[in-house]
C-alpha atoms as a PDB file:
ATOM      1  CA  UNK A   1      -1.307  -3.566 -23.676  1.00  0.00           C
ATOM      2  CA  UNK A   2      -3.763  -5.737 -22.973  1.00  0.00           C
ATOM      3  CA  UNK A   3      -4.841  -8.800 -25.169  1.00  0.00           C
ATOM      4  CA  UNK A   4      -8.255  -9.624 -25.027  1.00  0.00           C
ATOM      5  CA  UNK A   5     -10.355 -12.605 -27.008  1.00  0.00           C
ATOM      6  CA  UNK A   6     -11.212 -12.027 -30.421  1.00  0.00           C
ATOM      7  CA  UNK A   7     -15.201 -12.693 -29.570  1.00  0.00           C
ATOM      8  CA  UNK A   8     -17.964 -10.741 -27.346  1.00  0.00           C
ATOM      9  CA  UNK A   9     -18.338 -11.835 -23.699  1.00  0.00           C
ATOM     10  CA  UNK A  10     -21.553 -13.790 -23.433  1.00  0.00           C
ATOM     11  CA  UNK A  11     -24.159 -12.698 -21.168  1.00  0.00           C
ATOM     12  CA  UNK A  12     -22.675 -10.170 -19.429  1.00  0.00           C
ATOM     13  CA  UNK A  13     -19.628 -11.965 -18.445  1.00  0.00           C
ATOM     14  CA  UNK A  14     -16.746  -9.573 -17.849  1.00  0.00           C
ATOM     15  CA  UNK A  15     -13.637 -10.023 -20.524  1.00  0.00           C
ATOM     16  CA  UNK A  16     -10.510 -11.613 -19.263  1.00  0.00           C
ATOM     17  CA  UNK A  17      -6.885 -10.597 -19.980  1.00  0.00           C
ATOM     18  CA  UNK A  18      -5.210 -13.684 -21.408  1.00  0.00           C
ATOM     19  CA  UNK A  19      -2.380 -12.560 -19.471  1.00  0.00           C
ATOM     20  CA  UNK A  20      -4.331 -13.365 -16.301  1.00  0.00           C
ATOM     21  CA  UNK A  21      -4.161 -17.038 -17.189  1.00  0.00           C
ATOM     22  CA  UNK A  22      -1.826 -19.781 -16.774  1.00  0.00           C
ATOM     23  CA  UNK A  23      -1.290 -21.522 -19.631  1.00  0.00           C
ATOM     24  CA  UNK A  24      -2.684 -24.516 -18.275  1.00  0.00           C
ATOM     25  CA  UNK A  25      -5.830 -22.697 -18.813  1.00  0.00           C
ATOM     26  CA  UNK A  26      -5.350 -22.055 -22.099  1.00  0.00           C
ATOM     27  CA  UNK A  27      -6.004 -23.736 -25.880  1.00  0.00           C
ATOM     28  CA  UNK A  28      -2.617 -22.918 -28.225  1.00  0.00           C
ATOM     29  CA  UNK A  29      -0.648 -23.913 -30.961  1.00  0.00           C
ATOM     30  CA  UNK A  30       3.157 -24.432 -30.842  1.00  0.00           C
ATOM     31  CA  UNK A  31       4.705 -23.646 -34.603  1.00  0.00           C
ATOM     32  CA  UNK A  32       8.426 -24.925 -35.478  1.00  0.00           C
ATOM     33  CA  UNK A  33      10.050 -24.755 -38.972  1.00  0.00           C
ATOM     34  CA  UNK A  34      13.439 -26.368 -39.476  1.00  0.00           C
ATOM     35  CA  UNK A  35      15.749 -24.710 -42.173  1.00  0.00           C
ATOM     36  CA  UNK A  36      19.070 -25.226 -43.874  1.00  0.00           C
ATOM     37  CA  UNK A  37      20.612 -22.481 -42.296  1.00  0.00           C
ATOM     38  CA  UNK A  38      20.264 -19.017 -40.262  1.00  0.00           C
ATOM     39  CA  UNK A  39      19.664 -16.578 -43.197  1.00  0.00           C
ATOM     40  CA  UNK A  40      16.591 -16.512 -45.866  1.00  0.00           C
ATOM     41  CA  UNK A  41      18.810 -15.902 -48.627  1.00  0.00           C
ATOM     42  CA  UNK A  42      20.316 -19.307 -50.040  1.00  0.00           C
ATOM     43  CA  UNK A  43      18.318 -21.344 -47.559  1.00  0.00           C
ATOM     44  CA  UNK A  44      15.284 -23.485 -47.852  1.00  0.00           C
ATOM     45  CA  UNK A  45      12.482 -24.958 -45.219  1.00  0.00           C
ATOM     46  CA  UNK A  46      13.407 -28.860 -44.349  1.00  0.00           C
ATOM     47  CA  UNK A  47      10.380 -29.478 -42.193  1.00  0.00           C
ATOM     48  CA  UNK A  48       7.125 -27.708 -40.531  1.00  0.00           C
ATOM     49  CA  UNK A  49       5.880 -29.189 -37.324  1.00  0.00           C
ATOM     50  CA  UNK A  50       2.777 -27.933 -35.441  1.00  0.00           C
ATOM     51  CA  UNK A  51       1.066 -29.191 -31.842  1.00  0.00           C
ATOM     52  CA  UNK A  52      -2.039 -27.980 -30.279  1.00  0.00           C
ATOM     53  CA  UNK A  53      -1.908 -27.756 -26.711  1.00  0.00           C
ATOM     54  CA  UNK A  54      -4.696 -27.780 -24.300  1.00  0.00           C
ATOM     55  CA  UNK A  55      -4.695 -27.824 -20.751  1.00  0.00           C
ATOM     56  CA  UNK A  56      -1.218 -28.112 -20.723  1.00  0.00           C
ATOM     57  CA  UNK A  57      -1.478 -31.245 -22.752  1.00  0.00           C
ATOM     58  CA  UNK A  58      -0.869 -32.030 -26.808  1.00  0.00           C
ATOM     59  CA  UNK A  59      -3.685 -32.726 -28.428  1.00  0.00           C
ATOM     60  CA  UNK A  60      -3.459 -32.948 -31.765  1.00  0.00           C
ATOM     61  CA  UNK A  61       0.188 -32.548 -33.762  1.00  0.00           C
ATOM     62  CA  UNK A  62       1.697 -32.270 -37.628  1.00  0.00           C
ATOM     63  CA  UNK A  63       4.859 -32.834 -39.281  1.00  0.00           C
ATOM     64  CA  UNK A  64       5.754 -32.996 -42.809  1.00  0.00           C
ATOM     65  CA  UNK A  65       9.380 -32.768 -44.315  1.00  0.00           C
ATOM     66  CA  UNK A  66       9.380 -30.191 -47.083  1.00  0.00           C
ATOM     67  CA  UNK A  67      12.220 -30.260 -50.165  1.00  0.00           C
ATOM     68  CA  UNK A  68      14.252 -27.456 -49.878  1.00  0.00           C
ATOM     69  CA  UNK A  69      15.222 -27.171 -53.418  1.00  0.00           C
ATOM     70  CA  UNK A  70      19.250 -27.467 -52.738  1.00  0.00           C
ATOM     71  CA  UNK A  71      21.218 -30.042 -50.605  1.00  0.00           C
ATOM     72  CA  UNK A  72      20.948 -30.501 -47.198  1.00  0.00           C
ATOM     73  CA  UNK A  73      24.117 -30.201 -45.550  1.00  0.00           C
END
């Protein structure tokens, strides 16, 4: 399967696999969600964090701590 961009190539210009590129090359974002435990059930979100990467740098980031609703153990 190939994934292609979401958007017509401009002017003719062939369409290129984002598999083909390095992700140096590429613009992404980089999710992580920290939790009071493994399962859904009886567990609650403690924090959501989010970076943008491009050209293998961070650009742009954002954090917030989020109440769970039950201790944190």
């Amino acid at each position: 399967m190939e994934i292609l961009p979401p958007f017509p190539a401009q002017d003719g210009a062939p369409r290129v696999s984002v598999r083909a590129l390095p992700l140096s090359a590429l613009t992404y974002a980089v999710v992580d969600v920290e939790t009071t435990g493994l399962t859904p059930h009886g567990n609650g979100i403690t924090e959501i964090c989010c970076g943008r990467v491009s050209s293998g740098k961070v650009v742009d980031h954002f954090s917030t701590l989020v109440n769970p609703g039950r201790p944190i153990p």
